[in-house]
Protein backbone atom coordinates (compact mmCIF):
# COMPACT_ATOMS: atom_id res chain seq x y z
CA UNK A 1 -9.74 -17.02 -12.13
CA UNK A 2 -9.75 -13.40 -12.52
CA UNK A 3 -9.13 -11.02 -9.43
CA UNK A 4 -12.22 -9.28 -8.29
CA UNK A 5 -12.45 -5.84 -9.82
CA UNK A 6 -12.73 -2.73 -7.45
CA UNK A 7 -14.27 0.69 -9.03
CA UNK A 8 -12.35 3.65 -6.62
CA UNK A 9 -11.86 7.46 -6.04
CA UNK A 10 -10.63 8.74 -2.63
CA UNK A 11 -12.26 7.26 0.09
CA UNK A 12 -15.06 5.36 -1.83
CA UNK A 13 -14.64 2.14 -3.62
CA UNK A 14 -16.40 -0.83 -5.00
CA UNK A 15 -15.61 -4.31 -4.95
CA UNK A 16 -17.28 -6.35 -7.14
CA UNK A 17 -17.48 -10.29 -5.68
CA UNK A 18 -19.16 -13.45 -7.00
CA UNK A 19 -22.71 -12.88 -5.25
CA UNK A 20 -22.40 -9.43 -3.67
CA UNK A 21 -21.60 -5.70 -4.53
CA UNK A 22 -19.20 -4.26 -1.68
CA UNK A 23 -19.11 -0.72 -1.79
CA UNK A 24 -17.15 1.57 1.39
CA UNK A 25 -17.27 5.22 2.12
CA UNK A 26 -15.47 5.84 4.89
CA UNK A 27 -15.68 3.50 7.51
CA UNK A 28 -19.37 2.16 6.25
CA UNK A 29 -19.44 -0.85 4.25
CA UNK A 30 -22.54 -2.13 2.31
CA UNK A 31 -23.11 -5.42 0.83
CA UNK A 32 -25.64 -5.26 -2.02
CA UNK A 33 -26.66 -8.62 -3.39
CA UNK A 34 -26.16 -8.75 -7.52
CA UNK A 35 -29.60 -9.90 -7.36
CA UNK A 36 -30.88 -6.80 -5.86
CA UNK A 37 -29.54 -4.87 -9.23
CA UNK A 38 -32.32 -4.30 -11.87
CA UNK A 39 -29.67 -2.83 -13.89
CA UNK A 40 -26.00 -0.81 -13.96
CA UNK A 41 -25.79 2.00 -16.71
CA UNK A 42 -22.92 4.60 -16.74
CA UNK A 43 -22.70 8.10 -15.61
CA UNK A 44 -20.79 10.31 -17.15
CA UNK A 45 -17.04 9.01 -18.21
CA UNK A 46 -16.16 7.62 -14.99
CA UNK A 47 -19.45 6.88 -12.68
CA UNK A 48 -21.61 4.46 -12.84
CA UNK A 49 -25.15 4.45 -11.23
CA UNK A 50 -27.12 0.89 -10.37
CA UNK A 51 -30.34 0.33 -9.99
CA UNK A 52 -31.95 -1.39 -7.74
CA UNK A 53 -34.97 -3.76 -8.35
CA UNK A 54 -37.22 -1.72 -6.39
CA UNK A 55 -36.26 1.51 -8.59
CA UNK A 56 -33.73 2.74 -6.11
CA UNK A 57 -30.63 4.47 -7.57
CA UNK A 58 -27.24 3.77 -6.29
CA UNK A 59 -23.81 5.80 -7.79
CA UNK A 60 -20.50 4.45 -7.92
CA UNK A 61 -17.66 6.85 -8.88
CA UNK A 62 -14.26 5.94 -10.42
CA UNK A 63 -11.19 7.09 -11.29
CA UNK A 64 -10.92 6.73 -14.88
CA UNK A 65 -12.78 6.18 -17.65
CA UNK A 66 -10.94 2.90 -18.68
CA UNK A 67 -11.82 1.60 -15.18
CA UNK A 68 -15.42 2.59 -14.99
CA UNK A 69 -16.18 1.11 -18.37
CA UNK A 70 -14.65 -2.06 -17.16
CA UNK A 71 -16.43 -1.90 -14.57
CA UNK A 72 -19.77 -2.04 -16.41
CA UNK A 73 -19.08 -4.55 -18.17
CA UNK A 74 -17.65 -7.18 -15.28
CA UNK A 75 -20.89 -5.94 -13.39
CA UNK A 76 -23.45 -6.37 -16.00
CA UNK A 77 -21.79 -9.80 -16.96
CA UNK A 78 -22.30 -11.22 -13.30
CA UNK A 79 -26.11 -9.70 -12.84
CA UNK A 80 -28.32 -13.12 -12.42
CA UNK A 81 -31.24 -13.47 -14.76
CA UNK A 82 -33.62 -13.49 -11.72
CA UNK A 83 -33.61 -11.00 -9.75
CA UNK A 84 -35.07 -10.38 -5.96
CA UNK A 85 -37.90 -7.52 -6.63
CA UNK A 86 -36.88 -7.02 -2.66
CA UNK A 87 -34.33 -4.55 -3.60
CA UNK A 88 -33.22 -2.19 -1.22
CA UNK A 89 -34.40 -4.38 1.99
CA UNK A 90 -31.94 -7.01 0.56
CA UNK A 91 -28.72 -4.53 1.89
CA UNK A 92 -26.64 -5.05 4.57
CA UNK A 93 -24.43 -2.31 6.20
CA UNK A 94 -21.79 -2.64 8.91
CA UNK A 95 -18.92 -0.21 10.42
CA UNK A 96 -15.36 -0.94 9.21
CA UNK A 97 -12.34 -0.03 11.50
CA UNK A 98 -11.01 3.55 11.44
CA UNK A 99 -9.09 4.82 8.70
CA UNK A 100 -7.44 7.84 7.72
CA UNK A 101 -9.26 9.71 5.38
CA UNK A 102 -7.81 11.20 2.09
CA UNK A 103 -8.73 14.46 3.14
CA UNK A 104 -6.95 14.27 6.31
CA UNK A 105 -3.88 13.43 4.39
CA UNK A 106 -3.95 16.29 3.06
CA UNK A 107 -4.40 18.42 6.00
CA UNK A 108 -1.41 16.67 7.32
CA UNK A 109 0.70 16.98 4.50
CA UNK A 110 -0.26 20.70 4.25
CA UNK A 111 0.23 21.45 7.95
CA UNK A 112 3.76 20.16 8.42
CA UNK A 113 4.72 22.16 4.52
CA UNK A 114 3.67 24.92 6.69
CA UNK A 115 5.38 24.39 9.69
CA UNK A 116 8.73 23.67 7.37
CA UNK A 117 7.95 27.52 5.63
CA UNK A 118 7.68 29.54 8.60
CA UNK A 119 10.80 27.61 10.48
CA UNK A 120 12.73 28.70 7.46
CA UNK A 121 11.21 32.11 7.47
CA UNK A 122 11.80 32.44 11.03
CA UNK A 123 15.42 30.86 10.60
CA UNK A 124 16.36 33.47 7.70
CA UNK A 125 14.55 36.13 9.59
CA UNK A 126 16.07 35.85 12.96
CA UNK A 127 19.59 34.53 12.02
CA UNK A 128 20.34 36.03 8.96
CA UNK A 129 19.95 34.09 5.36
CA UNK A 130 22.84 32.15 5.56
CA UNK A 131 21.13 29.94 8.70
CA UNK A 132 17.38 30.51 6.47
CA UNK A 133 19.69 28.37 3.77
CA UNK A 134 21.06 25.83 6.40
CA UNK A 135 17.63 25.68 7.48
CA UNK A 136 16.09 25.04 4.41
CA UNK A 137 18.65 22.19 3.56
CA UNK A 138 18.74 20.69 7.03
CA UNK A 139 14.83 19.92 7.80
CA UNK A 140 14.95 17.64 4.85
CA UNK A 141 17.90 15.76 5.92
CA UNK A 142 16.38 15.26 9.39
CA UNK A 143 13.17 14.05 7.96
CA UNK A 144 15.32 11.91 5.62
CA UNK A 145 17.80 10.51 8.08
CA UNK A 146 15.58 9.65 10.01
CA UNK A 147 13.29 7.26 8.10
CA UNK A 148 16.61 5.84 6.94
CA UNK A 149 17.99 5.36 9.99
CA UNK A 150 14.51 3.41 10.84
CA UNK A 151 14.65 0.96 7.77
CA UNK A 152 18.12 0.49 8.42
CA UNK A 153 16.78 -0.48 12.60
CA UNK A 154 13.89 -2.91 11.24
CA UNK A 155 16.56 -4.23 8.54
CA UNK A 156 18.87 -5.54 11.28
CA UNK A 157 16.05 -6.38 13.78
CA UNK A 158 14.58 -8.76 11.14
CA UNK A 159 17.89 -10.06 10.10
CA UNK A 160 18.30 -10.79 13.41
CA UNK A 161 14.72 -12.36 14.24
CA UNK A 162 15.81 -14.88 11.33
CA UNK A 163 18.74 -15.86 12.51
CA UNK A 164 17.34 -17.12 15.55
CA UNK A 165 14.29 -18.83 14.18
CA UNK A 166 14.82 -18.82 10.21
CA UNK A 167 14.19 -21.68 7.86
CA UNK A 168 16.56 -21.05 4.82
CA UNK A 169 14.54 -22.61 1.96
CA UNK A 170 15.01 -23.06 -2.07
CA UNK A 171 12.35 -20.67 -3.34
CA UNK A 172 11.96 -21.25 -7.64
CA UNK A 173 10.72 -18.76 -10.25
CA UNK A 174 7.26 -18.62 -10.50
CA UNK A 175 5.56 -18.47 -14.07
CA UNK A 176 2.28 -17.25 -15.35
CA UNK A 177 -0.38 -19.90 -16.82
CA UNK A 178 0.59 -18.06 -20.42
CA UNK A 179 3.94 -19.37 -19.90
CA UNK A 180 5.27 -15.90 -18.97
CA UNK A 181 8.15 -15.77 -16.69
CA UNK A 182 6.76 -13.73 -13.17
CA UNK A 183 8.84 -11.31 -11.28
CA UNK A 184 9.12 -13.11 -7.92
CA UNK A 185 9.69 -16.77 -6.62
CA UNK A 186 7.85 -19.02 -4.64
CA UNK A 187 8.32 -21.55 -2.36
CA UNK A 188 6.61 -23.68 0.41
CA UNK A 189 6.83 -23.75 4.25
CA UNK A 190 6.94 -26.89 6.65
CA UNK A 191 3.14 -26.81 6.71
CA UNK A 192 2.86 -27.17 2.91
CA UNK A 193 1.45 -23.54 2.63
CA UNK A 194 2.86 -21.87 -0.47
CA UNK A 195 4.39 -17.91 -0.33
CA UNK A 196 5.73 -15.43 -2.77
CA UNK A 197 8.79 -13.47 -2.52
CA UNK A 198 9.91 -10.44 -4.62
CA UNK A 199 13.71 -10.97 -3.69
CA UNK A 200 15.66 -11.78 -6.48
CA UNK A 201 12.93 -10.55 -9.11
CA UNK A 202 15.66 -9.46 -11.25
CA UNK A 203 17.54 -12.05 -11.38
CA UNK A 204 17.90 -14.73 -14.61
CA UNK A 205 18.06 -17.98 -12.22
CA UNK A 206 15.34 -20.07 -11.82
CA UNK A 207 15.85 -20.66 -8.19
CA UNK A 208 16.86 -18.67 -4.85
CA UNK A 209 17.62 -19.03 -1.49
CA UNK A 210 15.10 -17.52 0.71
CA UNK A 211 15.04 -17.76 4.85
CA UNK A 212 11.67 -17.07 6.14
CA UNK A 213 10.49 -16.76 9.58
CA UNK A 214 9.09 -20.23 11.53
CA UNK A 215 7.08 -18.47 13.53
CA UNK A 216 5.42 -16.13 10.14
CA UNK A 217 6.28 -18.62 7.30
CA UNK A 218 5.20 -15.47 4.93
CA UNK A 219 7.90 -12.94 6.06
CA UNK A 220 11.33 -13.98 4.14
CA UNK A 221 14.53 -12.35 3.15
CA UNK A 222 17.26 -13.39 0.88
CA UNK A 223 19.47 -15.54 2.43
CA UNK A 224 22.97 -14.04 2.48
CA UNK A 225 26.48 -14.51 4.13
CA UNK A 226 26.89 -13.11 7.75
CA UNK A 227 29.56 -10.68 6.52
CA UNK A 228 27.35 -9.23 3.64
CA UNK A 229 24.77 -8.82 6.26
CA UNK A 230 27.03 -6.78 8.44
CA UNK A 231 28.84 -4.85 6.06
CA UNK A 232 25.68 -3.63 4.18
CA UNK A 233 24.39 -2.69 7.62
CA UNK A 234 27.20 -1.16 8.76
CA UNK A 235 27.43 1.45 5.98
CA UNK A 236 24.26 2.15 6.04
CA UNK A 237 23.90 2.77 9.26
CA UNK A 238 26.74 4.82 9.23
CA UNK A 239 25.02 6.71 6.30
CA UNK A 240 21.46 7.19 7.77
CA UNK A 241 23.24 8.47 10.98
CA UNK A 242 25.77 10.94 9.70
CA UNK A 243 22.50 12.33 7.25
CA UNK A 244 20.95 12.71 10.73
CA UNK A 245 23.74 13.92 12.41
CA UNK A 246 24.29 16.93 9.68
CA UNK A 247 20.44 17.49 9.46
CA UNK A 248 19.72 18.10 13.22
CA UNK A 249 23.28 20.20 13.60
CA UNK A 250 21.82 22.32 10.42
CA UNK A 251 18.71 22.63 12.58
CA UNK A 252 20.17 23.37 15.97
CA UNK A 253 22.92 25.62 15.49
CA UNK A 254 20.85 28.89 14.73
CA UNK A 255 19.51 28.29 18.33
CA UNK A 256 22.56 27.44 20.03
C-alpha cells in the first residue's frame, strides 16, 4: 500500500486520501470529496489548480516540480468516474489546533540574531574588543550547553523511567517486501502490538536488544550495561556543563 501523498509549501499542504482531498492553511482544514473534482490540471511548474464539478477553481501549491507532477498524477488516478455535480456544497471545513506559523519562525529566528548582534556590539563597545570577542564566542556556547545539558537530563530521566518499568525485548531487523534490508528493527510488546526502533540501524546483526517502556510500549532504548549507562552519562554531563560553565562566564564577566 502506498503512503498517502501530501503536495506542501510553508504553511499550506495537501493530503491526498482514499475518498477525500485534505488541504490546511493555517489552522483551517478542508475536506474536499474526490468526487467533488471535475478535474486537476497543473499550474505553472509546481501548482496545481482543481476544479470543482460546479466550475469552482481550487489551487494547490508545492514545493517542487517533481512533487507537483506527482501529485497530478496520484490525484487524477484516484478521481471516480462519477462525479457529484454538488461541488462546492460537498466541502467540509473545521479549525485545527494552533500552530506556529513559518513566518513566525522567522521572526523568531531573526529577533534573537538581533539580540545576539547588538549584545556583541554593546560587549565590544562598552568593554573593549577583547570582551566583543569573548562575547561573540560565549553566547553560542551558552545556547549550546545548554540544549546539551537538556538531552543529556531527558537521556538519564528516560534511562531511569526504564529501569523501573522496562521490558527488555529481542527486537529483529526489519526488511522491505523487495527483500531490501531496512534501517531499523522491530519487535512486539505484551499486547501483540508491533513497534519500530532506529537503534542499532547500523549495525550488521539481525537482532537487538531493545527495553521499551510498559507503560508506552512505543518508547524504547537500546538495552545496555548499567556501567555504560553511567559512564556515557557521566562524561557527558560533565561536557554539556563545563560548555555551559565557560559560555555563561564568557557572558558574565564583562558585567562583573
Amino acid at each position: 500500500m502506498l503512503s498517502p501523498q501530501v503536495l506542501s509549501k510553508g504553511d499550506q499542504s495537501a493530503i491526498l486520501r482514499p475518498d477525500r482531498l485534505t488541504t490546511s492553511d493555517g489552522r483551517r482544514i478542508t475536506h474536499i470529496p474526490l468526487a467533488a473534482i471535475q478535474e486537476v490540471r497543473p499550474d505553472g511548474d509546481t501548482a496545481l489548480t482543481i476544479v470543482l464539478t460546479d466550475g469552482v477553481p481550487r489551487r494547490l501549491t508545492g514545493g517542487n516540480a517533481y512533487a507537483a507532477s506527482a501529485f497530478l498524477t496520484a490525484l487524477t488516478a484516484a478521481l471516480p468516474e462519477q462525479r457529484d455535480p454538488a461541488g462546492s456544497a460537498l466541502i467540509t471545513t473545521e479549525e485545527g489546533g494552533s500552530i506556529i506559523k513559518v513566518w513566525q519562525v522567522w521572526c523568531g529566528a531573526l529577533a534573537l540574531l538581533a539580540a545576539y548582534v547588538g549584545y556583541v556590539w554593546w560587549t565590544g563597545a562598552t568593554h573593549g574588543d577583547a570582551m566583543g570577542i569573548a562575547a561573540f564566542f560565549a553566547a553560542p556556547g551558552v545556547l549550546l550547553g545548554g540544549i546539551l545539558s537538556f538531552s543529556v537530563y531527558m537521556s538519564v530521566e528516560s534511562r531511569v523511567v526504564l529501569r523501573r518499568r522496562g521490558i527488555t525485548v529481542a527486537a529483529t531487523r526489519h526488511y522491505h517486501p523487495n527483500g531490501k534490508r531496512a534501517g531499523w528493527y522491530k519487535y512486539t510488546d505484551t499486547s501483540g502490538n508491533e513497534h519500530t526502533t532506529g537503534y542499532g540501524a547500523n549495525r550488521a546483526t539481525e537482532e537487538i536488544h531493545v527495553v521499551y517502556d510498559a507503560e508506552s510500549p512505543t518508547f524504547s532504548l537500546a538495552a545496555e550495561p548499567l556501567y555504560s549507562t553511567v559512564v556515557k552519562h557521566v562524561l557527558g554531563g560533565g561536557a554539556s556543563l563545563t560548555i555551559l560553565g565557560l559560555g555563561l562566564w564568557g557572558v558574565l564577566a564583562p558585567y562583573i
